[in-house]
N, C-alpha and C. Protein backbone atom coordinates (compact mmCIF):
# COMPACT_ATOMS: atom_id res chain seq x y z
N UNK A 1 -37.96 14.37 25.68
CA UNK A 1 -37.26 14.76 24.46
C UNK A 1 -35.99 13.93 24.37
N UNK A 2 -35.70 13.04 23.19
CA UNK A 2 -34.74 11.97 23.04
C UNK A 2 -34.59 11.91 21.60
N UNK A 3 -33.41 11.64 21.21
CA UNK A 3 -33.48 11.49 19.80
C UNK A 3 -32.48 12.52 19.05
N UNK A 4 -32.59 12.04 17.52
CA UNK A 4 -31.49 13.21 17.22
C UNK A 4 -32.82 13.88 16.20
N UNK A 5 -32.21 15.53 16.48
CA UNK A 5 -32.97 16.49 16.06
C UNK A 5 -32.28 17.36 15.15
N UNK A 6 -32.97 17.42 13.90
CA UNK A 6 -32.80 18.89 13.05
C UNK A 6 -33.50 19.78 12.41
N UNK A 7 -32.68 20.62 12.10
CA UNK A 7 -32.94 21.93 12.37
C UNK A 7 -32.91 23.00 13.33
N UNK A 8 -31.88 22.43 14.54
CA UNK A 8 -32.10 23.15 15.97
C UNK A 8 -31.13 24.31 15.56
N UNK A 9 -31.54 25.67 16.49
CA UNK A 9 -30.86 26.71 17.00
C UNK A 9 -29.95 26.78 18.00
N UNK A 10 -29.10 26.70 17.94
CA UNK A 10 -27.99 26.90 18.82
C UNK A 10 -27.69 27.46 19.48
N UNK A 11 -28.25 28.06 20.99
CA UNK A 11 -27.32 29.61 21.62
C UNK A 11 -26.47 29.56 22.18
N UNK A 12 -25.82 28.53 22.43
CA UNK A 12 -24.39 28.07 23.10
C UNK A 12 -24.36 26.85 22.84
N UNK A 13 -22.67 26.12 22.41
CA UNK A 13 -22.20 24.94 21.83
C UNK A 13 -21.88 24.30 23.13
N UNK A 14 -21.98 24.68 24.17
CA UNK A 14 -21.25 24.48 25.24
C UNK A 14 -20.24 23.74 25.12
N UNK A 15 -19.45 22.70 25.70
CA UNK A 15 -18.06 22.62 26.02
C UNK A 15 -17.89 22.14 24.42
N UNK A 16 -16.71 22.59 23.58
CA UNK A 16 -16.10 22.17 22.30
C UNK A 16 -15.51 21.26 22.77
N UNK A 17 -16.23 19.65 21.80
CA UNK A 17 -15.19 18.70 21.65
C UNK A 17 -14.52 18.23 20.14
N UNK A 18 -13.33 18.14 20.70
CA UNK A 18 -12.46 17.98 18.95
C UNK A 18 -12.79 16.62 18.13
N UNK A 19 -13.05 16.42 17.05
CA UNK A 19 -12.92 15.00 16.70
C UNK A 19 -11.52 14.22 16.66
N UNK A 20 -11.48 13.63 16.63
CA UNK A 20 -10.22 12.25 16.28
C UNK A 20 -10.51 11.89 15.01
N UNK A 21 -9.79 12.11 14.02
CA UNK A 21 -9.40 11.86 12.66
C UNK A 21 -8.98 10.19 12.51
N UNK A 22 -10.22 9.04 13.06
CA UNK A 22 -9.69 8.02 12.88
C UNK A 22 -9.13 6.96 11.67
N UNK A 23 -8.53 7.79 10.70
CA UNK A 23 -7.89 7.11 9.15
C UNK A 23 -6.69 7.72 9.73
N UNK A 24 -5.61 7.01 10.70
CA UNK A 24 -4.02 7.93 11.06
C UNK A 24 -3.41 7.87 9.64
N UNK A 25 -3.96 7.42 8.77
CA UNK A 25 -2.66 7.82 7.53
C UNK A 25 -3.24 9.32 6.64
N UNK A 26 -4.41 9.80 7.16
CA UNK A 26 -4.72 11.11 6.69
C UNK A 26 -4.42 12.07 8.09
N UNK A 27 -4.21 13.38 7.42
CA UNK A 27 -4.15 14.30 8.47
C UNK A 27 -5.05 15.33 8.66
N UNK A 28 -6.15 14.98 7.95
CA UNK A 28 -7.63 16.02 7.54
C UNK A 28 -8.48 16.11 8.93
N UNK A 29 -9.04 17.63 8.69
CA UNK A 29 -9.45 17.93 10.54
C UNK A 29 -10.86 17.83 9.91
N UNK A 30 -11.53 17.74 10.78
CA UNK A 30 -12.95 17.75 10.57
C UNK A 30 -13.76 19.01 10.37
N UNK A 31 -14.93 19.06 9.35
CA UNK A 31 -14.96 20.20 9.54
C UNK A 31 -16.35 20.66 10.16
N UNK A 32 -16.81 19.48 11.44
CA UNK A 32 -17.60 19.45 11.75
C UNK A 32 -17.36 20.02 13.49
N UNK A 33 -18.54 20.90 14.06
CA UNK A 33 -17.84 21.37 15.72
C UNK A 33 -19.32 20.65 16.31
N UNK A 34 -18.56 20.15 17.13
CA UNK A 34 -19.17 19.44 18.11
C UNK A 34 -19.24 19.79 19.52
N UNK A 35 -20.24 19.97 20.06
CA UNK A 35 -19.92 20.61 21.51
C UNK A 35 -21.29 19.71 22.38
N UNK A 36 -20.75 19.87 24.04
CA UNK A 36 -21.37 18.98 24.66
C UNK A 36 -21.81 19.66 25.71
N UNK A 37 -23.52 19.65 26.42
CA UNK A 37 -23.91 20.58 27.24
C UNK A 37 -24.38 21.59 26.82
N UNK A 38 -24.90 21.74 25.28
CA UNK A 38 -25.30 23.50 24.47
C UNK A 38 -26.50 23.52 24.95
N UNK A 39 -27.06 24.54 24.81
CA UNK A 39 -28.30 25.18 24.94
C UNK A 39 -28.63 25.59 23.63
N UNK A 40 -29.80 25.00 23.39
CA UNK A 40 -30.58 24.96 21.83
C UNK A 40 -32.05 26.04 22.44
N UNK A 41 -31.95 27.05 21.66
CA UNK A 41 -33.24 28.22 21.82
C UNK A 41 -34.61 27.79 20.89
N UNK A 42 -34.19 26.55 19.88
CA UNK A 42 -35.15 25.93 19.43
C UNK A 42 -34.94 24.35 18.84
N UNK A 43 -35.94 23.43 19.06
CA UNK A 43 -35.20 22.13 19.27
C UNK A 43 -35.52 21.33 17.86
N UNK A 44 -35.96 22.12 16.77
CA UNK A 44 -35.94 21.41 15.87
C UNK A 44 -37.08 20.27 15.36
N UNK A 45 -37.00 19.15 14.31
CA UNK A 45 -37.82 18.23 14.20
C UNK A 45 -36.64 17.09 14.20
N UNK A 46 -37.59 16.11 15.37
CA UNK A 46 -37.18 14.78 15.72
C UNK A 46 -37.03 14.23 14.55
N UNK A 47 -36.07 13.58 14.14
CA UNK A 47 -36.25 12.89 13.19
C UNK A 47 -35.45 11.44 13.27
N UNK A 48 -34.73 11.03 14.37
CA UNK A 48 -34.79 9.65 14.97
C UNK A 48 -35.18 9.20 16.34
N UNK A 49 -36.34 9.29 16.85
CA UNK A 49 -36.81 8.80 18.11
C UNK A 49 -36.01 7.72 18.43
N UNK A 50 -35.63 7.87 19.56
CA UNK A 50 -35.00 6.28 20.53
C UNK A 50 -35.01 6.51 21.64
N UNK A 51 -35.45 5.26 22.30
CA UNK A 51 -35.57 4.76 23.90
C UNK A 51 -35.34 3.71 24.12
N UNK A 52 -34.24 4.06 25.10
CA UNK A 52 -33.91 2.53 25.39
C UNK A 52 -33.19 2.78 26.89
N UNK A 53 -33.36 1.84 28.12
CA UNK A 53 -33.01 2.22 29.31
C UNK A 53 -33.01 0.55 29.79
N UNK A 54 -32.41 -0.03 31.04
CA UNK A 54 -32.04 -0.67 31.74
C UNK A 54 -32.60 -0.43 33.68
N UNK A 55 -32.94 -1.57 33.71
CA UNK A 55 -32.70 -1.32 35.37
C UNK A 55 -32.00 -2.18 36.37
N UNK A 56 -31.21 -2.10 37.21
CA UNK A 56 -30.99 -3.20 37.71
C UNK A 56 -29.22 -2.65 38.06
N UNK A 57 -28.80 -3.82 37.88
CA UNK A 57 -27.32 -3.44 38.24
C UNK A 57 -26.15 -2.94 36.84
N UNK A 58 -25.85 -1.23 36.78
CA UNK A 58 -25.59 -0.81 35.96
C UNK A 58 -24.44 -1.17 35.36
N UNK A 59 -23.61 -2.01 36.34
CA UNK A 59 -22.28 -2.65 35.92
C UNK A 59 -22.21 -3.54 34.82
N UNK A 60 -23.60 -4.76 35.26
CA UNK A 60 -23.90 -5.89 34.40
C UNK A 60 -24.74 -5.72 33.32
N UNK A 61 -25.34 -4.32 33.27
CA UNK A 61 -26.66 -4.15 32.40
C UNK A 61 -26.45 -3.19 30.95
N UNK A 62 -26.52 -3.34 29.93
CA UNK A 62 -26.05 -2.27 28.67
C UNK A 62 -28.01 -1.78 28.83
N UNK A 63 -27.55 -0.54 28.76
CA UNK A 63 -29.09 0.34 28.89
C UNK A 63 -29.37 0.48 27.04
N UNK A 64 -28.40 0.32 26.34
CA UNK A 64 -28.88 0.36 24.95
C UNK A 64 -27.91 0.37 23.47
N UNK A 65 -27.82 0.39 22.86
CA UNK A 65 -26.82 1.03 21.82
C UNK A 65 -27.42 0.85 20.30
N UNK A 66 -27.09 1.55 19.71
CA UNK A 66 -27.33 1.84 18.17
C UNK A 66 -26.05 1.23 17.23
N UNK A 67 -26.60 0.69 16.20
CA UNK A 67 -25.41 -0.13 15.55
C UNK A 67 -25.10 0.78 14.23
N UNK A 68 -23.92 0.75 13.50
CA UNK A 68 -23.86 1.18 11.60
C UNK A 68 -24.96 0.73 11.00
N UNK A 69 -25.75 -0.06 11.04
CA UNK A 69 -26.57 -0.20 10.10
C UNK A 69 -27.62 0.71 10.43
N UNK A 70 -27.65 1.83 11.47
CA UNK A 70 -28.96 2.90 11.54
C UNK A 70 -28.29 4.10 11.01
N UNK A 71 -27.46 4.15 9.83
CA UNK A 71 -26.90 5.67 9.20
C UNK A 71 -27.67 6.15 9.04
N UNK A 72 -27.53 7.69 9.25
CA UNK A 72 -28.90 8.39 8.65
C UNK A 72 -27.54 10.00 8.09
N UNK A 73 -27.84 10.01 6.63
CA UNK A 73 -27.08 10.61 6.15
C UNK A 73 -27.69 12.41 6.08
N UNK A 74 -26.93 13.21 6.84
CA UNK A 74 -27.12 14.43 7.57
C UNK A 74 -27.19 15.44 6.48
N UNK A 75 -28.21 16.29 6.10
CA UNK A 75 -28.03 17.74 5.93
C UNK A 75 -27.02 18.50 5.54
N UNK A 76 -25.96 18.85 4.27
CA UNK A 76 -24.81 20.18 4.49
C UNK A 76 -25.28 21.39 5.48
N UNK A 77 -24.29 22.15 6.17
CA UNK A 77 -24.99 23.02 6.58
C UNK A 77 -26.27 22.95 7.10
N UNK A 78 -26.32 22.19 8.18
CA UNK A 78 -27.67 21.78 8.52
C UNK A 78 -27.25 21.47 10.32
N UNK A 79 -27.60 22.29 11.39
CA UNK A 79 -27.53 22.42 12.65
C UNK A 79 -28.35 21.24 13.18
N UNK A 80 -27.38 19.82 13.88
CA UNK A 80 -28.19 18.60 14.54
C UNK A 80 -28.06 19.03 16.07
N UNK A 81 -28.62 18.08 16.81
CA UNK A 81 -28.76 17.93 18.07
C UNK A 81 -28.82 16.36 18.64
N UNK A 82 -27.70 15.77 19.46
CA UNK A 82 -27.95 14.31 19.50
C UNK A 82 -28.45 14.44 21.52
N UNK A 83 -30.07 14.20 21.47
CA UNK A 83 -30.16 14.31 23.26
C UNK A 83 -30.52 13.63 23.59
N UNK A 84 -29.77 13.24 24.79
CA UNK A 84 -29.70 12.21 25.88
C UNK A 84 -30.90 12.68 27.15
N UNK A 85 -31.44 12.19 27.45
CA UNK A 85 -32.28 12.20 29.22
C UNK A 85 -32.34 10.98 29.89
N UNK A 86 -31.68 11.43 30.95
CA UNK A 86 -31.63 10.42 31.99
C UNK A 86 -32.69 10.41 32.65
N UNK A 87 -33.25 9.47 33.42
CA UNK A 87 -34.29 9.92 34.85
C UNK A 87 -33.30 9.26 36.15
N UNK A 88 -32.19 9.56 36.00
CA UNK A 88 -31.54 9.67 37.40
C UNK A 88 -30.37 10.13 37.21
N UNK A 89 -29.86 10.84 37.90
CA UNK A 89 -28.77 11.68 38.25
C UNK A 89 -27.50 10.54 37.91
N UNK A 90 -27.42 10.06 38.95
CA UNK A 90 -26.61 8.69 39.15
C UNK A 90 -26.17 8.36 37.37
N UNK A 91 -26.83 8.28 36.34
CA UNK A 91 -26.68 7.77 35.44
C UNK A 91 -25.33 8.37 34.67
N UNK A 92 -24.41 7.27 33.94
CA UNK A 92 -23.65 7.86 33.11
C UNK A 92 -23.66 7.56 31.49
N UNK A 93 -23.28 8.26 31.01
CA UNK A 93 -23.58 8.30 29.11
C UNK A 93 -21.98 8.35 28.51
N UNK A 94 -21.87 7.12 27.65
CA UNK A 94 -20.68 7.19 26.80
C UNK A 94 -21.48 7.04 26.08
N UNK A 95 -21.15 8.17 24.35
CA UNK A 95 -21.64 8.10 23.26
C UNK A 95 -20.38 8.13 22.50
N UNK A 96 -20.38 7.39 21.63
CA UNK A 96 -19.49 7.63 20.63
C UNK A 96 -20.15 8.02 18.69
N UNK A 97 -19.61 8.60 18.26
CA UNK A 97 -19.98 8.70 17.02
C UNK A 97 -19.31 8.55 15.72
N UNK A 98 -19.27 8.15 14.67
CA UNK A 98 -18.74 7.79 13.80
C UNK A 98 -19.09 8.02 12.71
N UNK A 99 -18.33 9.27 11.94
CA UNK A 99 -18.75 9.75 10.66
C UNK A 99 -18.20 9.79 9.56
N UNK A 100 -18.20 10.14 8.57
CA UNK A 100 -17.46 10.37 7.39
C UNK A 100 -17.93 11.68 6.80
N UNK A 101 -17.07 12.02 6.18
CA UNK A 101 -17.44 13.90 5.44
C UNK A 101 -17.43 13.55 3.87
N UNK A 102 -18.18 14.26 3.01
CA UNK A 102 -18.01 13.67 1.89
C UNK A 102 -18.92 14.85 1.21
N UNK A 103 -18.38 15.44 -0.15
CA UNK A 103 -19.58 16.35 -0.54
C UNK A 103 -19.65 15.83 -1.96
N UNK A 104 -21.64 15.68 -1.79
CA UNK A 104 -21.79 15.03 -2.89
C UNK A 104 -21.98 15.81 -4.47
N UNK A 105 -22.05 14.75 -5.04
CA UNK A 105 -21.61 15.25 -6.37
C UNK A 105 -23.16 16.18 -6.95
N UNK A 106 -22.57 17.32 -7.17
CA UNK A 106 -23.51 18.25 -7.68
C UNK A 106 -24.04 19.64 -6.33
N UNK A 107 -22.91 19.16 -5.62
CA UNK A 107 -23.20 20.48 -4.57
C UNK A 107 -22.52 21.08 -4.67
């Protein structure tokens, strides 16, 4: 299971992380909660499959990354799931994400 998923159930957000409001000349909070480690009681429909992994020496090796040009414009009110699986412990995950809030015209 990999990929980002919606429609998932949520039974814990586990750890809340805050966003960073990266426009510093606005002071608008997000009004999106993000949490890392949740437990989902139902996982939804896949709706961007990705795999991508590396072997070798993890220092020298990028195991993968996704660029702006794969936007995929999200659901109002609509519960995602972005999951990671490793097949080794050892492994570490920086994700970063980058969004914009915007409500469109006629909602």
């Amino acid at each position: 299971m990999y990929g980002v998923y919606e429609g998932v159930t949520i039974s814990s957000t586990g750890t809340v992380i805050t966003p960073i409001n990266n426009n510093r000349h606005s002071s608008n909070v997000s009004s999106l909660l993000v949490g890392r480690n949740g437990t989902l009681s139902a996982s939804g429909t896949n709706i961007y499959p990705s795999l991508f992994g590396v072997t070798g020496n993890p220092v020298r090796s990028l195991g993968g990354a996704l660029r702006a040009d794969s936007e995929i414009i999200l659901k109002k009110n609509t519960a995602y799931a972005f999951i990671f699986r490793s097949t080794d412990a050892s492994n570490n995950l920086d994700y970063r994400g980058y969004w914009y809030e915007h409500t469109p015209k006629g909602a």
